[in-house]
Protein backbone atom coordinates (compact mmCIF):
# COMPACT_ATOMS: atom_id res chain seq x y z
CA UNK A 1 0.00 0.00 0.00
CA UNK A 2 1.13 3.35 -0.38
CA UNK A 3 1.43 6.13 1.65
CA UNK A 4 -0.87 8.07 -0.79
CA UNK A 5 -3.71 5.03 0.04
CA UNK A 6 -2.83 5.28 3.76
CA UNK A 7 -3.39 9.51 3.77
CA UNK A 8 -0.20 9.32 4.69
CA UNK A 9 1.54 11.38 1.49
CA UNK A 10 5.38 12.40 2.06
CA UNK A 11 5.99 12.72 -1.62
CA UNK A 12 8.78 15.00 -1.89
CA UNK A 13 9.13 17.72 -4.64
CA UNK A 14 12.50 20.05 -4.86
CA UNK A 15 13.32 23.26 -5.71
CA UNK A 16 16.65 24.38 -6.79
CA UNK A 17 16.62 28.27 -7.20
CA UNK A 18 19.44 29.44 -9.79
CA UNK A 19 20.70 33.15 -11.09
CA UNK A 20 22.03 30.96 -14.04
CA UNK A 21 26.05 31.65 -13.24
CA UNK A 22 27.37 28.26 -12.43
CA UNK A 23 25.91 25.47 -15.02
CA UNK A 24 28.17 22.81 -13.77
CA UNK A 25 27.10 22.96 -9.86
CA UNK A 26 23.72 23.09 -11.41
CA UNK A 27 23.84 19.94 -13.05
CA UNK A 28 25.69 18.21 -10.35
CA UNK A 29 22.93 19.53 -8.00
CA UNK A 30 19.89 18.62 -9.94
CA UNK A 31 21.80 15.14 -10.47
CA UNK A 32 22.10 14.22 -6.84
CA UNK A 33 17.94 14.50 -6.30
CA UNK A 34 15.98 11.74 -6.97
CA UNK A 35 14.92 11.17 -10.55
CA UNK A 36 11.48 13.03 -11.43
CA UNK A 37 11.71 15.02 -8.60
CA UNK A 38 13.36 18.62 -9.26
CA UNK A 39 11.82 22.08 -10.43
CA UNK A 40 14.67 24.47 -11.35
CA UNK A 41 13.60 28.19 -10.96
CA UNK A 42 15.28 30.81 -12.90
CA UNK A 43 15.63 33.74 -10.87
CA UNK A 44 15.68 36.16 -13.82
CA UNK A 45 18.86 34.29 -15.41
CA UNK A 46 16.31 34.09 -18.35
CA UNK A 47 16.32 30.17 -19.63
CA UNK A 48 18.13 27.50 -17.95
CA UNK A 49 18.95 24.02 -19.09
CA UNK A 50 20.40 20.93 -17.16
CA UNK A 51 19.97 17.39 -17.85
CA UNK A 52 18.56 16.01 -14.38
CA UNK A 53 15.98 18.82 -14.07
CA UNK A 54 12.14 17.59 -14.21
CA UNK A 55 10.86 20.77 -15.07
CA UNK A 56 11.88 24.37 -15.21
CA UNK A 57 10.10 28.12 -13.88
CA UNK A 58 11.48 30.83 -15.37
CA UNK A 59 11.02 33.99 -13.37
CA UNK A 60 11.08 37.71 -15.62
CA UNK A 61 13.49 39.19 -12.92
CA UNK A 62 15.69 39.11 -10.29
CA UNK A 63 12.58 38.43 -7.09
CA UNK A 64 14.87 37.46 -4.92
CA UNK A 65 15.95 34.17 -2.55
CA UNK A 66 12.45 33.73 -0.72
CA UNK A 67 10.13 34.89 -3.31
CA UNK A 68 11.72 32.21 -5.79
CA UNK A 69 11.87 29.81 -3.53
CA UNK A 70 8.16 30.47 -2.72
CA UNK A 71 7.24 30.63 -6.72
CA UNK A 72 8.54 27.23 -7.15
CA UNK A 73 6.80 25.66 -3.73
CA UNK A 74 3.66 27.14 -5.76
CA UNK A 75 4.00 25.92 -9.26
CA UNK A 76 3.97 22.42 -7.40
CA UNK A 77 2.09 20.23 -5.83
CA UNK A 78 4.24 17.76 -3.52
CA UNK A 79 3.49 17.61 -0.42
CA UNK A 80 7.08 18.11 1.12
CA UNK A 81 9.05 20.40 -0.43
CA UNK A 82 12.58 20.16 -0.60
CA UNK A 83 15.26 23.66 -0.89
CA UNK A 84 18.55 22.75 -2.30
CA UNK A 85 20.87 25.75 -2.93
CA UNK A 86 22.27 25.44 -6.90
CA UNK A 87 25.93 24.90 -5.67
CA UNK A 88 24.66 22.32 -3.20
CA UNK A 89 24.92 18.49 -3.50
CA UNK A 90 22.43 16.12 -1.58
CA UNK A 91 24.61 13.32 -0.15
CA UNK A 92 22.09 11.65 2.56
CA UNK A 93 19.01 9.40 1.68
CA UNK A 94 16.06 11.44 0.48
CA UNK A 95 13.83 8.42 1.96
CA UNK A 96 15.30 9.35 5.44
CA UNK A 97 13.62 12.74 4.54
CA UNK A 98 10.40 11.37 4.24
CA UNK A 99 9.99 9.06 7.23
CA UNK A 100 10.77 12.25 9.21
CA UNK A 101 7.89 13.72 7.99
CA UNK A 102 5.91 10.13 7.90
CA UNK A 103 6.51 9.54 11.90
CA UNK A 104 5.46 12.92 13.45
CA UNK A 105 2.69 14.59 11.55
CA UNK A 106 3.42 18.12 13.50
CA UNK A 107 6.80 17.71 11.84
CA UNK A 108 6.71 21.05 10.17
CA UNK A 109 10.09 21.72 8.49
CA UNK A 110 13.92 19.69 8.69
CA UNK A 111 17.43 20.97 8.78
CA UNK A 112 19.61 18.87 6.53
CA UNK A 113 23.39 18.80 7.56
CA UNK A 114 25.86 20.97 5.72
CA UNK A 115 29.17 19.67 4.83
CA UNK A 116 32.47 21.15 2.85
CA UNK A 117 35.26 19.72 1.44
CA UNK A 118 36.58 18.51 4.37
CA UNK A 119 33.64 16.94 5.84
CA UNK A 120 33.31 19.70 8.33
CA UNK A 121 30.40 21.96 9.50
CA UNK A 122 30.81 25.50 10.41
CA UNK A 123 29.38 26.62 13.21
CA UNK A 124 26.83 28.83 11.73
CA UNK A 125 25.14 26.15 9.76
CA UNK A 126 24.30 24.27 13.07
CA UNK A 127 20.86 25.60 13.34
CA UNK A 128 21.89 25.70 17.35
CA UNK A 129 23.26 28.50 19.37
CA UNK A 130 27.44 28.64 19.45
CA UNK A 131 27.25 25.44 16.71
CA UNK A 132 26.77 22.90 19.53
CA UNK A 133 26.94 19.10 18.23
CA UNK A 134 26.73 19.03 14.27
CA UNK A 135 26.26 15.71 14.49
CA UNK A 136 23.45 15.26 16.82
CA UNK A 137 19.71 15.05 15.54
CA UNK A 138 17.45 16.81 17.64
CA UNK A 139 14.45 19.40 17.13
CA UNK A 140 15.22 22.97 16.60
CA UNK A 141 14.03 26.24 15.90
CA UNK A 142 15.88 27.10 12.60
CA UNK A 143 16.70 25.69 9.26
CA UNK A 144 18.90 26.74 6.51
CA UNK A 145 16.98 27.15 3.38
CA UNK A 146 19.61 25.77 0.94
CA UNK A 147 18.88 22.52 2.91
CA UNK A 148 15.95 21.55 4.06
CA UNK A 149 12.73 20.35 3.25
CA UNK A 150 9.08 21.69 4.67
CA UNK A 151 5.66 20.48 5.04
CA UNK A 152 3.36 22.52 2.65
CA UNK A 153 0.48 22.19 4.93
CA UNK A 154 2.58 23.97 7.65
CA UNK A 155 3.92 26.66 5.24
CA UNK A 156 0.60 27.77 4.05
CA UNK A 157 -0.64 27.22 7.24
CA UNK A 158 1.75 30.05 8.95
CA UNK A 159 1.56 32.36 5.34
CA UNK A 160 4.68 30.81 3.99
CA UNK A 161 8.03 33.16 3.30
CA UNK A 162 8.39 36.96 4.20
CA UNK A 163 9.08 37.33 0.63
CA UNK A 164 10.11 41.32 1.06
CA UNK A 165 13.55 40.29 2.52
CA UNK A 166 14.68 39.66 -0.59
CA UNK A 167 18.10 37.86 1.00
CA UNK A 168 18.36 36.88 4.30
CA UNK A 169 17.21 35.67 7.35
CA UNK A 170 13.94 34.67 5.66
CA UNK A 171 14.22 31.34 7.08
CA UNK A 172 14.44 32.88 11.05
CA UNK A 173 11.36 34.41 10.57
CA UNK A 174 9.67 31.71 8.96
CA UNK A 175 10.92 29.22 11.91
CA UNK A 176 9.21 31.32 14.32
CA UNK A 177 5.79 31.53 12.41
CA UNK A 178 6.12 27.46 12.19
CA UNK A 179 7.11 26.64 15.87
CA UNK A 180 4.27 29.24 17.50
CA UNK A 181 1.57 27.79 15.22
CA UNK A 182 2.72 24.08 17.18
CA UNK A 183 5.06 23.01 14.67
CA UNK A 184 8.00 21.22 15.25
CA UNK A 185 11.65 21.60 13.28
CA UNK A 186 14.07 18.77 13.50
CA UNK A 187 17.46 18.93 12.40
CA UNK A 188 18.72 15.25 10.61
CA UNK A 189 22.28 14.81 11.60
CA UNK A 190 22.61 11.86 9.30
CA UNK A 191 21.52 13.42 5.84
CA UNK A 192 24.31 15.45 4.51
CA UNK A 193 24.33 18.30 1.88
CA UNK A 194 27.63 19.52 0.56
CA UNK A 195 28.34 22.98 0.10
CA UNK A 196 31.50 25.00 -0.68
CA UNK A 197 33.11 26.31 2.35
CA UNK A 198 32.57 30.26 1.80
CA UNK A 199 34.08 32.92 4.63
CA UNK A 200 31.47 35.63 6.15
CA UNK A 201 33.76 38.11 4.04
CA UNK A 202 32.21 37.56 0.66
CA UNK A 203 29.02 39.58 0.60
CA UNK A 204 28.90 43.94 1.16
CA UNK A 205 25.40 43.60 0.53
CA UNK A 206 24.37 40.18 2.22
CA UNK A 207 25.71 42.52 5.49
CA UNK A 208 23.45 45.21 4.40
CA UNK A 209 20.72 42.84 4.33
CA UNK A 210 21.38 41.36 7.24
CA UNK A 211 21.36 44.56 9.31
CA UNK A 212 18.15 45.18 7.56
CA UNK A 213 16.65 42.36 7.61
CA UNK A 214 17.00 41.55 11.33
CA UNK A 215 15.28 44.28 11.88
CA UNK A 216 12.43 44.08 9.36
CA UNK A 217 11.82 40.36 10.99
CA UNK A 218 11.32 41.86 14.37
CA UNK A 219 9.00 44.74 13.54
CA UNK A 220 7.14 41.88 11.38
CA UNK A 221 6.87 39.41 13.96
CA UNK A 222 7.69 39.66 17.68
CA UNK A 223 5.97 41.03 20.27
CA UNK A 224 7.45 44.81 20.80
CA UNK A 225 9.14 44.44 24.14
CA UNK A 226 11.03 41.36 22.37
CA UNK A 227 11.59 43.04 19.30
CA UNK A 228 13.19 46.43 21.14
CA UNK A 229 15.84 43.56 22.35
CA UNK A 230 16.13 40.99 19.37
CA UNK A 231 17.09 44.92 17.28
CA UNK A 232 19.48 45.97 20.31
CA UNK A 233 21.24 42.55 20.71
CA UNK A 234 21.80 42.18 16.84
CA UNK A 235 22.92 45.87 16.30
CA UNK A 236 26.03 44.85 18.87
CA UNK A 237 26.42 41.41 17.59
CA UNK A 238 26.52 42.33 14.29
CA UNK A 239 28.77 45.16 14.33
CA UNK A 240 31.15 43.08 16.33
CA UNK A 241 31.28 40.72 14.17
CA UNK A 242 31.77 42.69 10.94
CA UNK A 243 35.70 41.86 9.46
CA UNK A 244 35.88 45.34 8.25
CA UNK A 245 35.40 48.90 8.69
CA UNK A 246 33.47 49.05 5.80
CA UNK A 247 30.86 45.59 6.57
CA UNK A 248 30.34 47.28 9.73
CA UNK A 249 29.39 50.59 7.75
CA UNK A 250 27.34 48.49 5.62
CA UNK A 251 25.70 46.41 8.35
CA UNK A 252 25.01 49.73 10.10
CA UNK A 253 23.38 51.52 7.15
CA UNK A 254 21.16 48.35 6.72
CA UNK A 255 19.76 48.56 10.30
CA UNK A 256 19.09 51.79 10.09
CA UNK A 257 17.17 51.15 6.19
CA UNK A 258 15.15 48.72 8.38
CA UNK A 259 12.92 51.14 9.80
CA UNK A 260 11.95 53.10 6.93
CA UNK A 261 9.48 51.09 5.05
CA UNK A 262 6.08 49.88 6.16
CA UNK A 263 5.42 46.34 7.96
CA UNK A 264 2.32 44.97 8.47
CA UNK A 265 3.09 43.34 12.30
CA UNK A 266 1.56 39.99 12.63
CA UNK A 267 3.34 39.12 16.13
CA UNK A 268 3.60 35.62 17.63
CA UNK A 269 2.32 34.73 20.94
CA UNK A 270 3.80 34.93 24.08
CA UNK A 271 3.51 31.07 24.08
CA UNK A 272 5.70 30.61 20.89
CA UNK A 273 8.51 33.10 22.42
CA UNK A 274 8.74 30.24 25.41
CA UNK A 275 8.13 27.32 23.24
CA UNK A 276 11.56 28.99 20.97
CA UNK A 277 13.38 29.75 24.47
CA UNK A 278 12.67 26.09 25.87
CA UNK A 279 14.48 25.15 22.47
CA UNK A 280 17.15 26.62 23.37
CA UNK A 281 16.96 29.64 20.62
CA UNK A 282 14.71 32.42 22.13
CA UNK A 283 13.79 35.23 19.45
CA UNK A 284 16.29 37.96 20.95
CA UNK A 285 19.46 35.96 19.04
C-alpha cells in the first residue's frame, strides 16, 4: 500500500533556485535528487537548461531568494518540499527525509546537515546556538533554506516566506511563524548536503541585508518588548562581528534602512517566544 492510500503522502518535490552563473554545480545539483523530482527556478537568469531537471520556472526578474523559492513551492504540488541551494549536493538518503515527515505529523520543516570539502560543518550552519553538536539530531528552531525540506500544509498554514527580505534571514522568521503555530523543526544529523566552504567576508550587501533584515523580521513578527531587544542585541552582535570597517558601515546603514518602510506586524504569541526559548533559541538571538 502506499502512503498516498494510507493519507499518509510524504511525496517530496524540490526546488533548486538558480541566477544561471554556475551550469556545472547546477547539473551536479539537480543530479544528486531523486529522478522526477526537481523544479529548477530561474531567478531572472532568463532560460536554464540541465539534464537532471524535471521541469523548469522561469522567473522575468531578479525576485529574490524567498520569493523564488516560494514561486517554485507554488507551481507544485508535492506535499514536502525540498530547498537545495544550486551549488549544493544532496549526499544523505532522500527516503530518510520522508519518514521524518511520515513519523510525526506536526513535523513542520527539517534541517539537513551541511558539509564542505573537508567533511566539516561551520558553526553557523548548526541551526543551534554557538554550533553545539553538528552531528546530533534533535528538534530545533531554525533551518537553513539551501537545505531543508518543509511540510506545505505547515507553510501555508503560517503564510509561507516573508518574501520582502529579498536575502536573508527569511528562514528565522519563517521558523518562528512554524514553531508558535505548534510546529516542530528537527534537524537530521545523518543526511548530509555539501556545500563550498565560503568565509562571512564575501558579501557587502548580504551585510546590508542582514542589518536590515534583522530588523524588518522583528517589527514583522515579535511582540514589541522582544523586538526592542532581538534589534538591540543584533545591532552589537553584528557590528562586532563585521571583518571590516566598511561591513560594519554596511551592516550599520542596513539597520538603520530597516525602519523606513512599512510592515504589516503579525506578532507571535507569548507562548511561541517560550516554546523557541525552551528550544534553546529564544527570538532575541
Amino acid at each position: 500500500m502506499t502512503d498516498a492510500e494510507t493519507g499518509d503522502d510524504v511525496r517530496i518535490g524540490w526546488v533548486v533556485l538558480t541566477m544561471g552563473d554556475r551550469p556545472a554545480a547546477l547539473d551536479a545539483a539537480t543530479a544528486s535528487l531523486p529522478s522526477g523530482s526537481c523544479l529548477v527556478v530561474s531567478n531572472g537568469a532568463g532560460p536554464v537548461t540541465t539534464g537532471s531537471a524535471t521541469a523548469t520556472l522561469e522567473l522575468a526578474e531578479n525576485v529574490g531568494i524567498p520569493a523564488g523559492r516560494h514561486a517554485g513551492l507554488r507551481h507544485g504540488s508535492a506535499p514536502i518540499v525540498g530547498f537545495l541551494d544550486d551549488d549544493a549536493v544532496l549526499l544523505g538518503d532522500p527516503d530518510a527525509i520522508a519518514a521524518a515527515f511520515r513519523a510525526d505529523p506536526q513535523l513542520g520543516a527539517v534541517a539537513l546537515r551541511l558539509v564542505d570539502e573537508d567533511g566539516g560543518t561551520a558553526r553557523r550552519h548548526v541551526p543551534r546556538l554557538g554550533g553545539r553538536d553538528p552531528d546530533v539530531s534533535g528538534d530545533v528552531a531554525l533551518f537553513l533554506g539551501g537545505a531543508c525540506a518543509v511540510r506545505r500544509t505547515a507553510y501555508d498554514q503560517v503564510g509561507g516566506y516573508f518574501t520582502e527580505l529579498f536575502y536573508g534571514h527569511e528562514e528565522v522568521e519563517l521558523c518562528w511563524r512554524l514553531v508558535d503555530a505548534g510546529w516542530s523543526v528537527r534537524y537530521l544529523a545523518d543526511v548530509q548536503v555539501f556545500h563550498p566552504r565560503s568565509t562571512i567576508e564575501r558579501h557587502a550587501d548580504g551585510w546590508e541585508s542582514t542589518g536590515r533584515n534583522r530588523v524588518l523580521i522583528a517589527r514583522r513578527t515579535l511582540p514589541w518588548p522582544v523586538a526592542i531587544v532581538h534589534v538591540t542585541v543584533w545591532l552589537v552582535l553584528g557590528l562586532r562581528r563585521a571583518p571590516s570597517a566598511e561591513l560594519r558601515r554596511r551592516y550599520l546603514a542596513g539597520w538603520r534602512n530597516g525602519w523606513r518602510p512599512d510592515v504589516d506586524r503579525v506578532p507571535i504569541s507569548w507562548r511561541g517566544v517560550w516554546r523557541l526559548t525552551r528550544l534553546r533559541r529564544p527570538p532575541i538571538v
